[in-house]
Protein backbone atom coordinates (compact mmCIF):
# COMPACT_ATOMS: atom_id res chain seq x y z
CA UNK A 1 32.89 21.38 -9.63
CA UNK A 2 36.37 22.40 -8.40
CA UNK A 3 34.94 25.60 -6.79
CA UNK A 4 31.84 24.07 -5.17
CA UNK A 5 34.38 21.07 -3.84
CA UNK A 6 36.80 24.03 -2.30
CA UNK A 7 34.06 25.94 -0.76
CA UNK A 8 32.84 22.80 1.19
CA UNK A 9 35.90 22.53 2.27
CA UNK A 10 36.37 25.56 3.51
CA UNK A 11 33.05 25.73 4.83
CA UNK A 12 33.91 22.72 6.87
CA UNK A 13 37.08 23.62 7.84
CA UNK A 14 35.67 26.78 9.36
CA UNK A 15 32.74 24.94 10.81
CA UNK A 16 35.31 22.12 12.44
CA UNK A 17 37.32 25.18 13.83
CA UNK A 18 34.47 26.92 15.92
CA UNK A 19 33.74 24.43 18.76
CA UNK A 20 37.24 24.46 19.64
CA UNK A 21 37.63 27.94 19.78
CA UNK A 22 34.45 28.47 21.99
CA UNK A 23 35.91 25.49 24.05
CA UNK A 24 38.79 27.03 24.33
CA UNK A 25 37.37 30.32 25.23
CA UNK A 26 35.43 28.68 27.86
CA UNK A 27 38.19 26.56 29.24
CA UNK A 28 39.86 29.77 29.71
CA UNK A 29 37.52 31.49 31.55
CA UNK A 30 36.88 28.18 33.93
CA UNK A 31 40.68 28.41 34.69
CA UNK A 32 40.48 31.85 36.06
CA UNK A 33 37.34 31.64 37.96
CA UNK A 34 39.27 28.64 39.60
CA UNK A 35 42.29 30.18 39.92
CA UNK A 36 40.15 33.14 41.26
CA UNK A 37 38.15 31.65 44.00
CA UNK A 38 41.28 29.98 45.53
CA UNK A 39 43.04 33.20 46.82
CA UNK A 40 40.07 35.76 46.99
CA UNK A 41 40.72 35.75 51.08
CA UNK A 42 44.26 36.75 50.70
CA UNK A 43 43.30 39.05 48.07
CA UNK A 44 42.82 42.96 49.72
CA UNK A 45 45.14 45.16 51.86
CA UNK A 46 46.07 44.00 55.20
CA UNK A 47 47.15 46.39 58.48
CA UNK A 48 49.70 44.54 59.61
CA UNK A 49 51.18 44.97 63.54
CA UNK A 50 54.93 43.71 63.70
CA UNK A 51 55.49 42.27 67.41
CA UNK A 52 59.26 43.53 68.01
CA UNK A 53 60.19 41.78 71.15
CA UNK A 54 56.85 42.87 72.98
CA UNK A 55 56.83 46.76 71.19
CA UNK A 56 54.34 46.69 68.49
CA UNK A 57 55.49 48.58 64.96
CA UNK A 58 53.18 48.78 61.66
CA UNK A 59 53.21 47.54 58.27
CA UNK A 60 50.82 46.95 55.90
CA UNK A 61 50.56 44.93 52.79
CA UNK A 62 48.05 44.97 49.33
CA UNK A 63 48.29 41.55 47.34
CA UNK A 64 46.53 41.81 44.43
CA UNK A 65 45.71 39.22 41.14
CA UNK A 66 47.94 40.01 38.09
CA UNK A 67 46.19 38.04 35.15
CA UNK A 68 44.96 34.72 35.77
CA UNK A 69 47.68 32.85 38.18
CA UNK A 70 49.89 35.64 39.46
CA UNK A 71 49.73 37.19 42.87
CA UNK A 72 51.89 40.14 43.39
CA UNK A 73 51.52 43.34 45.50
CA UNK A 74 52.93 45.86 47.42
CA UNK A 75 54.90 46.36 51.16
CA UNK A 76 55.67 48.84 53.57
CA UNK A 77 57.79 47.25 56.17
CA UNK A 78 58.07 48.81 59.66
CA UNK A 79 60.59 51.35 58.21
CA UNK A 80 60.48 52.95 54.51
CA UNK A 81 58.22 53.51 51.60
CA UNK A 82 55.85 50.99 49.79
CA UNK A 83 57.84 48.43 47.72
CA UNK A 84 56.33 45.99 45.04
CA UNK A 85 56.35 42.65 45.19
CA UNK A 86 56.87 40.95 42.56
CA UNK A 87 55.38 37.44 43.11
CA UNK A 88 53.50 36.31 46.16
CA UNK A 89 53.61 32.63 46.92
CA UNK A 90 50.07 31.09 47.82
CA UNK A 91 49.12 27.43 47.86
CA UNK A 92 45.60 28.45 49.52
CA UNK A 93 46.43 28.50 53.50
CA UNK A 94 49.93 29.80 53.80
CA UNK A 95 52.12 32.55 51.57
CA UNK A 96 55.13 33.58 50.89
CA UNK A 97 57.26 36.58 49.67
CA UNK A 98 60.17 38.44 49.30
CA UNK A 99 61.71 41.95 48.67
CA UNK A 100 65.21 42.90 48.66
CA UNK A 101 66.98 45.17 51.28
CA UNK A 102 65.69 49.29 50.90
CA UNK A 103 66.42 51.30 54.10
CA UNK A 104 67.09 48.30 56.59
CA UNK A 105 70.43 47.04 57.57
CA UNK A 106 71.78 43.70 56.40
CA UNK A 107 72.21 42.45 52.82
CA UNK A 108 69.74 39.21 52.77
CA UNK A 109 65.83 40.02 51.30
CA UNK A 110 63.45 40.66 53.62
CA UNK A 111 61.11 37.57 54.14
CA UNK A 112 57.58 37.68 54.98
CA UNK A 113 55.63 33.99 56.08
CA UNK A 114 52.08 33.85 56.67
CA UNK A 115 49.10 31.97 56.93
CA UNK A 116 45.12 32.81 56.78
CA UNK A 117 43.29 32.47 60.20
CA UNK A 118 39.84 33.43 61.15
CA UNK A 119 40.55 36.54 62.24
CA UNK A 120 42.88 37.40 59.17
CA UNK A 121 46.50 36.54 58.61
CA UNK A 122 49.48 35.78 60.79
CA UNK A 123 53.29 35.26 60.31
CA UNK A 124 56.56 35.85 60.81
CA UNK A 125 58.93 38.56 59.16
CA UNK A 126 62.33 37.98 58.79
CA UNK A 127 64.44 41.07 58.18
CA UNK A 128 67.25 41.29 55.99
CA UNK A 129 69.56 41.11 59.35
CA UNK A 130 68.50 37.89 59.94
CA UNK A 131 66.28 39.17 62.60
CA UNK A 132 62.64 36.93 63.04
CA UNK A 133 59.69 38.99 64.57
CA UNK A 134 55.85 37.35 64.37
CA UNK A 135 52.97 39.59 63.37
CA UNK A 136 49.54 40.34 62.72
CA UNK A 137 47.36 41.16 60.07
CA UNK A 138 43.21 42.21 59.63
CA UNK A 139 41.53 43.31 56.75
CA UNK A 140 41.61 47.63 56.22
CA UNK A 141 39.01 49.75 56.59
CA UNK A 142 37.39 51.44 53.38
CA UNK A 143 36.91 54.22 55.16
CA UNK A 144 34.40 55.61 53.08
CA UNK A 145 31.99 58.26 53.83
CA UNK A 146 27.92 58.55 53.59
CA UNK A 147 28.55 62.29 52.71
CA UNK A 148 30.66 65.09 52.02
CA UNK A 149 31.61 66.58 55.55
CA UNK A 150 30.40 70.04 57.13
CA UNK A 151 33.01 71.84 58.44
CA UNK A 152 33.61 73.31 62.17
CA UNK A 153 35.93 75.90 63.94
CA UNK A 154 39.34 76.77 63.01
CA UNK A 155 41.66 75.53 65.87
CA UNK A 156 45.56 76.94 66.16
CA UNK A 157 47.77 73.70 67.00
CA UNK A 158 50.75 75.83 67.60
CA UNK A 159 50.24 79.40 69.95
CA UNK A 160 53.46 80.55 68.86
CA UNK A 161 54.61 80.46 72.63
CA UNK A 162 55.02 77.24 73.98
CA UNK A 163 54.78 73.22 73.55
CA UNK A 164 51.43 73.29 74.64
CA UNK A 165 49.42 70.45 73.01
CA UNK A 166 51.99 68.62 72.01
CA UNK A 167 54.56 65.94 72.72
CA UNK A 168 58.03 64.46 71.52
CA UNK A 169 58.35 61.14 70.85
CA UNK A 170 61.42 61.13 72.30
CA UNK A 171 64.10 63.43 74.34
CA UNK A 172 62.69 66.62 73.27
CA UNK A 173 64.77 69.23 70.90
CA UNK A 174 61.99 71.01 70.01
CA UNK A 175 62.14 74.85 70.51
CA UNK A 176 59.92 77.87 70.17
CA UNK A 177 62.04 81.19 69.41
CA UNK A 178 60.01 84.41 68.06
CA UNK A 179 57.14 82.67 67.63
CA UNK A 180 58.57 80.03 65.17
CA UNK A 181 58.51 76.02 66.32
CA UNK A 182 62.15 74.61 65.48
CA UNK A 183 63.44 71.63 65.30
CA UNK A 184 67.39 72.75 65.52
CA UNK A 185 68.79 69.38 64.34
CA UNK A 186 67.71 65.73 64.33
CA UNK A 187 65.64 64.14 67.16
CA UNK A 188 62.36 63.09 68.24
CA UNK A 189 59.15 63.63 66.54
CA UNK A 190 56.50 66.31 67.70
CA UNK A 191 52.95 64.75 67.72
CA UNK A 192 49.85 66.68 69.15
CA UNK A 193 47.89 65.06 72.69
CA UNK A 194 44.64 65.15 70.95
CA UNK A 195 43.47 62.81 68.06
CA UNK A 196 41.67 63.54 64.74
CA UNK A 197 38.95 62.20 62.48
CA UNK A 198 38.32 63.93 59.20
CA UNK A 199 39.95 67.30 58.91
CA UNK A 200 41.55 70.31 56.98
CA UNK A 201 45.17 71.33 57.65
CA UNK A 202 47.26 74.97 57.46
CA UNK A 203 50.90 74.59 57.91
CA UNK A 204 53.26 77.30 56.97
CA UNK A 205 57.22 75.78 57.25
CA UNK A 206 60.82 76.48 56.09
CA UNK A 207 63.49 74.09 55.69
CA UNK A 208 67.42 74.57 55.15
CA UNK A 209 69.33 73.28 52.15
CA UNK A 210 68.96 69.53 52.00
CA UNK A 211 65.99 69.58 54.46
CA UNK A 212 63.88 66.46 54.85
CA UNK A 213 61.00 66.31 56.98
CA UNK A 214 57.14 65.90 56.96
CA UNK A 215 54.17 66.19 57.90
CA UNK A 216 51.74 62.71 59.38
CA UNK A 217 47.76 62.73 59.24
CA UNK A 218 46.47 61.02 61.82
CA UNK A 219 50.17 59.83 62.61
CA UNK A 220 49.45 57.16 59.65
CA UNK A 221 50.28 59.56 56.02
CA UNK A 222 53.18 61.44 55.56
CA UNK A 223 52.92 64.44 52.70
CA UNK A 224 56.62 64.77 52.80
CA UNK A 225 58.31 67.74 53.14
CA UNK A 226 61.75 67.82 51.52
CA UNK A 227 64.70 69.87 49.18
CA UNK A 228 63.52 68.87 45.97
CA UNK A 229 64.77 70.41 43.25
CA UNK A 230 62.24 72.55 41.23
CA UNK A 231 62.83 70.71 38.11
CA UNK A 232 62.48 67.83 39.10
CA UNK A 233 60.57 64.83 37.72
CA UNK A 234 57.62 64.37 40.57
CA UNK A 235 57.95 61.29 42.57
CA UNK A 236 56.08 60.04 45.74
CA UNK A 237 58.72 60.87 48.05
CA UNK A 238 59.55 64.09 46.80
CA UNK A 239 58.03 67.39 47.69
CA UNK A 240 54.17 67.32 48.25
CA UNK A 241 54.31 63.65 47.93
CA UNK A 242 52.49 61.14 49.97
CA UNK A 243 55.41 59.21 51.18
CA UNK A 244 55.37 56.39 48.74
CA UNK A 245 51.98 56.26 47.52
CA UNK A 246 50.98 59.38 45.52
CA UNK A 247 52.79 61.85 43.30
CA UNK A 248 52.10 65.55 43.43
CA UNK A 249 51.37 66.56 39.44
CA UNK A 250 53.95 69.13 39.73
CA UNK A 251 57.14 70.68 41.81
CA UNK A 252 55.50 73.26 43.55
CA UNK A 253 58.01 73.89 45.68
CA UNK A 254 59.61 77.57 46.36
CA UNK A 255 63.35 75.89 47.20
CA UNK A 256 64.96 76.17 50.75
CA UNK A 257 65.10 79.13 53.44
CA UNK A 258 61.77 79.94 52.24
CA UNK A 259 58.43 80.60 53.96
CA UNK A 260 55.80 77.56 52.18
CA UNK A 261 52.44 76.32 52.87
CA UNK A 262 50.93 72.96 52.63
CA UNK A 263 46.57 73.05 52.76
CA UNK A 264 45.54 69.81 53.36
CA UNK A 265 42.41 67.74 53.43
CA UNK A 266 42.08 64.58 54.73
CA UNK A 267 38.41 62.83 54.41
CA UNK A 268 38.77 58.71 55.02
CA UNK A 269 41.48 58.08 52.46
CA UNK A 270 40.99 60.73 50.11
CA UNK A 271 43.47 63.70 50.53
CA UNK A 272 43.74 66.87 48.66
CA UNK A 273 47.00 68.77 49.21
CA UNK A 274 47.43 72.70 47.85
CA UNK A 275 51.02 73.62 47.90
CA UNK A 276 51.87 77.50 48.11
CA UNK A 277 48.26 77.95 46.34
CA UNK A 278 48.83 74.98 43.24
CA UNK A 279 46.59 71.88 43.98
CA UNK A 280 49.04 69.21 43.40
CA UNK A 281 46.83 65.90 44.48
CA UNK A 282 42.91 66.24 43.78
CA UNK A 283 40.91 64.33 46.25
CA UNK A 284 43.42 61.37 45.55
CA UNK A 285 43.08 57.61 47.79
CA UNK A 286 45.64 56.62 49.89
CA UNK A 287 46.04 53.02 49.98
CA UNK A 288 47.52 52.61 53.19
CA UNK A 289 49.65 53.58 56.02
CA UNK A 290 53.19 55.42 54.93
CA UNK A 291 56.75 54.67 56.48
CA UNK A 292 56.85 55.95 59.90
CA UNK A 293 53.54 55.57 61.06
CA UNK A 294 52.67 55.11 64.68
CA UNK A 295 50.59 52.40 64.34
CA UNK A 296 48.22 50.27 61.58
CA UNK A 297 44.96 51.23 63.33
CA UNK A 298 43.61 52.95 59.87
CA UNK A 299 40.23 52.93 61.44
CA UNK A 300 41.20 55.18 64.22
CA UNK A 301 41.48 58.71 64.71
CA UNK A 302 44.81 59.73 65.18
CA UNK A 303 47.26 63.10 65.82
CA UNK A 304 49.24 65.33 63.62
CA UNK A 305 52.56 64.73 63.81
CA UNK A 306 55.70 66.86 62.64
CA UNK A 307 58.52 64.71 61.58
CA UNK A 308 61.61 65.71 63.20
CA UNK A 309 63.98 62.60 63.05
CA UNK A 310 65.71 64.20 59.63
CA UNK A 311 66.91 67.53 59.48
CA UNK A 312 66.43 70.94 60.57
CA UNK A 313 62.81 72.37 60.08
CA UNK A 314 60.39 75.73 61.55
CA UNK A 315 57.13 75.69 61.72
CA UNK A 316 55.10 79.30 62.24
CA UNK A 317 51.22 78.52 61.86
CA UNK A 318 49.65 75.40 62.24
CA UNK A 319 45.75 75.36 62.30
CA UNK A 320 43.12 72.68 61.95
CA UNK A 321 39.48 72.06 61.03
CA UNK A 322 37.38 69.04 61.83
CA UNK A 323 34.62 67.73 60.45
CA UNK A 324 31.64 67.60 62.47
């Protein structure tokens, strides 16, 4: 009798316990397709233009859902490499965030304010100076392709004579000598006149102890060109990098005063990058626009530009390929 007795009770004890698991299951689940459905507009990666007292600058921002109530993300201000964000504030119209100080002067977090409008978002950023600019914010491009591209005529960017086809950004300190583009100490950027699409890239370059520079596709992605040490644990903004973003799988580097290469492909967002004959990112995305960039237009063509605001750096052979 005792054993039938325990194994009703058991029976109904396990019985009692199943509808409130299943409701609890399902309660669950209802509270994250709420949660879900309430932010799904702010949810994406934004191109952001910063208005700095009438002279637009870029920035772009990814928020995305970390488990069922948590908004975080990831920044790249007008100046620097993407940061995370940790928590971003929504209450369904307007948001909130903010990240502490990185290359910007002033010791306050940087504060970003925004709300959703029909055309996307809008806001103000307040930099870590105290300084309060508005902005603007649409959704970014996919940029995905029907099909893989065909390729047309090699074209030489640099004639190893002159500046012809290209421009500084700035007072120009930009020299050819011997056939070799320098860039004798820290100034302007050098950006070509013309504006690409899809494309494959040749650059040969040498850089001095300590050199920093890089190279932008479609003035938007820096693969960054720096002194890294050859043992070195890869990191984004290290050698082969894209600034921020993506990690090259290995050092590849040859070290400074030495003749290197960088093959690059650029097809929407995908990027493959060979360094001195060792693919170091496969066919990788990149989510967005990299510290530096001229602008947030992602669905734009745009030029090549040779970062020249750092250090010291020669160029001998630059050559490019577009897609048809």
């Amino acid at each position: 009798m005792r054993k039938k007795i325990c194994l009703f009770g058991l029976g109904c004890l396990l019985i009692a316990g199943l509808p409130e698991k299943t409701f609890a299951s399902r309660s669950t689940n209802a509270n994250y397709n709420h949660f879900a459905a309430e932010p799904a507009a702010l949810i994406g990666r934004w191109d952001i233009t910063v208005d700095q007292n009438g002279k637009p600058a870029p920035a772009w921002l990814e928020v995305k859902l970390s488990g069922y109530k948590t908004l975080v993300g990831y920044f790249v201000s007008t100046a620097g490499s993407a940061r995370p964000v940790s928590e971003v504030k929504f209450d369904g119209k307007t948001f909130r965030f903010e990240i502490p100080p990185q290359w910007e002067s002033g010791t306050a977090n940087l504060v970003m304010e925004g709300e959703l409008t029909d055309a996307g978002i809008q806001g103000t950023m307040t930099e870590c100076n105290g300084t309060k600019y508005s902005w603007k914010g649409v959704k970014a491009p996919y940029l995905k392709r029907a099909a893989a591209p065909a390729w047309g005529k090699a074209v030489n960017l640099f004639n190893g004579k002159d500046l012809t086809g290209w421009k500084a950004s700035g007072q120009n300190q930009w020299v050819v000598k011997d056939g070799i583009l320098t860039s004798p100490k820290a100034g302007s950027n050098l950006i070509t006149e013309q504006k690409y699409n899809d494309f494959k890239l040749h650059v040969e370059f040498r850089y001095p102890k300590g050199g920093n520079s890089g190279v932008y596709l479609r003035g938007r992605y820096e693969v960054q060109i720096e002194d890294s040490k050859k043992d070195a644990h890869p990191n984004s903004v290290l050698f082969g990098g894209v600034y921020g973003f993506l990690t090259a799988n290995e050092m590849a580097t040859l070290g400074p005063d030495e003749w290197q290469s960088y093959d690059i492909t650029l097809v929407g967002r995908l990027v493959t990058v060979v360094a001195n004959g060792k693919t170091i990112i496969s066919n990788q995305e990149i989510p967005g626009i990299t510290g530096g960039a001229l602008d947030s237009n992602e669905g734009e063509p745009g030029p090549i530009y040779l970062q020249g605001d750092h250090m010291p750096i020669e160029y001998r052979k630059i050559v490019i390929t577009q897609a048809k």
